[in-house]
C-alpha atoms as a PDB file:
ATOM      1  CA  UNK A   1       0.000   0.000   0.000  1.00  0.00           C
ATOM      2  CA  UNK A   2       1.768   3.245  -1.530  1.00  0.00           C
ATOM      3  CA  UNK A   3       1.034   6.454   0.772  1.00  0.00           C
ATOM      4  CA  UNK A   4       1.965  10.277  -0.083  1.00  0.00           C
ATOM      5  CA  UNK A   5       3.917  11.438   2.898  1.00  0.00           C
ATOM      6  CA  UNK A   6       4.596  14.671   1.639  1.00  0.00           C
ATOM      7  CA  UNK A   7       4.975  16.932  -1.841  1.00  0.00           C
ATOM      8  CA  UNK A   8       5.817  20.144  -2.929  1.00  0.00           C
ATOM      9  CA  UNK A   9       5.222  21.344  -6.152  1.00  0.00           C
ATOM     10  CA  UNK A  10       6.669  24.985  -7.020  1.00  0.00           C
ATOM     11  CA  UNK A  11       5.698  27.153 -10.140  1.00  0.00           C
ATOM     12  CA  UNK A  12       7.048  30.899 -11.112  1.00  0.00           C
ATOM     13  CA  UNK A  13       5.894  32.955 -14.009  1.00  0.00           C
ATOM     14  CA  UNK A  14       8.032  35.712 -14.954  1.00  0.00           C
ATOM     15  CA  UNK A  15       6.606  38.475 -16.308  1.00  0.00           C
ATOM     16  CA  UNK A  16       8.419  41.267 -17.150  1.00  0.00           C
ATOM     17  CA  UNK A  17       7.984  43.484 -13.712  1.00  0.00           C
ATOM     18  CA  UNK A  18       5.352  40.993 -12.003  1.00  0.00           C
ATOM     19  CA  UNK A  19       6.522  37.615 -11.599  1.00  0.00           C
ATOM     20  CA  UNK A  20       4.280  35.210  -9.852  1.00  0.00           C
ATOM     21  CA  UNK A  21       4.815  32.095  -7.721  1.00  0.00           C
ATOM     22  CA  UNK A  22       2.734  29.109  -6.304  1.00  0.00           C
ATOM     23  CA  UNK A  23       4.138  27.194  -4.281  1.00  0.00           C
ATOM     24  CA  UNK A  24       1.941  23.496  -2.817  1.00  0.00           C
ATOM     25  CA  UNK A  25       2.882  21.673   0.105  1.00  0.00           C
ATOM     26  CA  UNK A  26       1.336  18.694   0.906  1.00  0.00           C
ATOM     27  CA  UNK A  27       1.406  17.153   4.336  1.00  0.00           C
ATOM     28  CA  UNK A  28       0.541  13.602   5.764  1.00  0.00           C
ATOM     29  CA  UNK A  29       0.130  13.890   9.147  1.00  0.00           C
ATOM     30  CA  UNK A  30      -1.531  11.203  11.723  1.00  0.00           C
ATOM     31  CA  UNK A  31      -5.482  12.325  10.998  1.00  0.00           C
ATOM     32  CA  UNK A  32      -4.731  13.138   7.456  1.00  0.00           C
ATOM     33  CA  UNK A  33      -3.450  15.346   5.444  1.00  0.00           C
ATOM     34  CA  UNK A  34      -2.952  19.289   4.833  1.00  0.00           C
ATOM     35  CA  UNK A  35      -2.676  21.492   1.857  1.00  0.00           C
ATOM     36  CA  UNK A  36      -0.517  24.667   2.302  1.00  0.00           C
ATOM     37  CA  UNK A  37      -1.102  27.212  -0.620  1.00  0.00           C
ATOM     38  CA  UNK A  38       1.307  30.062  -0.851  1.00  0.00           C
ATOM     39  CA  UNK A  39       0.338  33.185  -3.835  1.00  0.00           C
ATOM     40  CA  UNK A  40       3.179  36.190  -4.421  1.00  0.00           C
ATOM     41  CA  UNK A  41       2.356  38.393  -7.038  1.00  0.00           C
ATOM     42  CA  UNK A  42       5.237  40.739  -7.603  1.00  0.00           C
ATOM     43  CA  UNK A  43       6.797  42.201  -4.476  1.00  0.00           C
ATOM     44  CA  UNK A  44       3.378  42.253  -2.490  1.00  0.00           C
ATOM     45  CA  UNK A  45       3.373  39.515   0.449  1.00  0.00           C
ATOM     46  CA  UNK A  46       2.463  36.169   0.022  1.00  0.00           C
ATOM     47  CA  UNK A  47      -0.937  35.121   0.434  1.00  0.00           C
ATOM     48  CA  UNK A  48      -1.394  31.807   2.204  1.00  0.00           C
ATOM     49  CA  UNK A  49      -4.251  29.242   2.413  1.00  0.00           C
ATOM     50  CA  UNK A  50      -4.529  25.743   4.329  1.00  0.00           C
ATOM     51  CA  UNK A  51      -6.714  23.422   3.911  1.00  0.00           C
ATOM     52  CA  UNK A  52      -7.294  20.162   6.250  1.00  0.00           C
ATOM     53  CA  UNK A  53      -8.355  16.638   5.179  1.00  0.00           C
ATOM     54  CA  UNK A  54      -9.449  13.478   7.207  1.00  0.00           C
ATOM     55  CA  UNK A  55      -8.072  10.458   5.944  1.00  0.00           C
ATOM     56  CA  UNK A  56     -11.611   9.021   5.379  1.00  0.00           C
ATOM     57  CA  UNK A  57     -11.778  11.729   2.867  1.00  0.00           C
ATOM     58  CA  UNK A  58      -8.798  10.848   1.176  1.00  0.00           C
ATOM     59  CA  UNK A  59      -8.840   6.809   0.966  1.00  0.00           C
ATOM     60  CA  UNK A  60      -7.420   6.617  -2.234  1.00  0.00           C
ATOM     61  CA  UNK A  61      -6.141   9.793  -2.868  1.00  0.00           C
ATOM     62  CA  UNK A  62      -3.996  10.438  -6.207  1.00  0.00           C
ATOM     63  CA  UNK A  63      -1.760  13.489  -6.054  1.00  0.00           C
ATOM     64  CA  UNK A  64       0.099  14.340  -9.116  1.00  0.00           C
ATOM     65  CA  UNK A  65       3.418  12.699  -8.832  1.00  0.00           C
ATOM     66  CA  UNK A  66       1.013   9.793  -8.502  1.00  0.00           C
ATOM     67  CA  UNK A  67      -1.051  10.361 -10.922  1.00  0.00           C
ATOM     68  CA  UNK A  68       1.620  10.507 -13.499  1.00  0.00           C
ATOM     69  CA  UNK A  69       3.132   7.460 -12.870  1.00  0.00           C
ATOM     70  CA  UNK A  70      -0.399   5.864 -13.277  1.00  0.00           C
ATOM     71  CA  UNK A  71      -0.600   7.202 -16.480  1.00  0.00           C
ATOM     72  CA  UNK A  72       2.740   6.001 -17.677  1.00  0.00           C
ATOM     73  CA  UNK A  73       1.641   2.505 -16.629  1.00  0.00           C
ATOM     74  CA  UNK A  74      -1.775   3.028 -18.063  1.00  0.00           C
ATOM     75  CA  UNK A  75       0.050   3.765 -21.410  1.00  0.00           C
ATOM     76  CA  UNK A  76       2.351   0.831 -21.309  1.00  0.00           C
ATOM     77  CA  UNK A  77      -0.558  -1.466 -20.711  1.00  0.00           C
ATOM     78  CA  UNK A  78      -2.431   0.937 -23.482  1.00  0.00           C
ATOM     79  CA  UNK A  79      -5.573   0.353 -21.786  1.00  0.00           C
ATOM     80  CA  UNK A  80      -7.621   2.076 -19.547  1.00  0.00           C
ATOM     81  CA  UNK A  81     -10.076   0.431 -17.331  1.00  0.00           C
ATOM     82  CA  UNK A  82     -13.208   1.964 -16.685  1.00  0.00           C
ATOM     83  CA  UNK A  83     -14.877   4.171 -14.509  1.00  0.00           C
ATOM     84  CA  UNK A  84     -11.705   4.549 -13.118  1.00  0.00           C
ATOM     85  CA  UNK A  85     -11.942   7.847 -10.806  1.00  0.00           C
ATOM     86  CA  UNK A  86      -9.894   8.593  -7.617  1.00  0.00           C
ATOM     87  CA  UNK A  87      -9.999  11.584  -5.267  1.00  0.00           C
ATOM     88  CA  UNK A  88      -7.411  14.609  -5.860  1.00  0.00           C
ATOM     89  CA  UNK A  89      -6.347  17.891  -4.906  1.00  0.00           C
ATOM     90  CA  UNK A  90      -7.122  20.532  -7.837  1.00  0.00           C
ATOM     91  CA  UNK A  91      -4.542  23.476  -8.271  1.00  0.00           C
ATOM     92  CA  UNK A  92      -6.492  25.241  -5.537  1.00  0.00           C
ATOM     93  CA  UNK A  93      -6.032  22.758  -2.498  1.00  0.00           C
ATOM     94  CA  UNK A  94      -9.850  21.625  -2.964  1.00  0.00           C
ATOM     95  CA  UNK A  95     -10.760  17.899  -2.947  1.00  0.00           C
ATOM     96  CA  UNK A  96     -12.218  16.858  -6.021  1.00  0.00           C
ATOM     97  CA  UNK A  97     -11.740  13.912  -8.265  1.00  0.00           C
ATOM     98  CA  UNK A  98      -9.523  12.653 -11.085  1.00  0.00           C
ATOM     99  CA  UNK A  99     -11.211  10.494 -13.797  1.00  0.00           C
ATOM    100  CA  UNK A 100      -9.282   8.513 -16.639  1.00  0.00           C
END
């Protein structure tokens, strides 16, 4: 059984005098797991969100490093089973789900 202890995904736009950057960190902790969303736009402070989730919640969770590897197998095997649909975390820390 394959469990997400902890990502971090990091993206920066730079545009000419107003880069951005997003930064993700996700966080497996004992009751779950928690999203940290960080926002800087320019030179203004970063804006931070967190969101909480209960494990219940999450049974079965695909996050994206995950995800991609399933879709590298899933192309190997050049099949795709269906109704094949797992719970994720969109680019805003909400829970949603992921269908193939």
């Amino acid at each position: 059984q394959l469990e997400t202890l902890e990502q971090e995904e990091q993206e920066r736009l730079e545009l000419k005098a107003h880069p951005v950057e997003r930064r993700t960190h996700m966080v497996s902790h004992q009751h779950g797991l928690t999203v940290t969303k960080t926002l800087r736009e320019g030179e203004a402070e970063p804006q931070c969100q967190s969101f909480s989730y209960g494990r219940a919640e999450l049974q079965g969770l695909l996050p994206e490093g995950a995800s991609l590897l399933l879709l590298r197998v899933l192309a190997c095997q050049r099949a795709v089973p269906p109704g094949l649909i797992f719970p994720a975390i969109d680019s805003e820390g909400h829970l949603c789900t992921s269908s193939y």
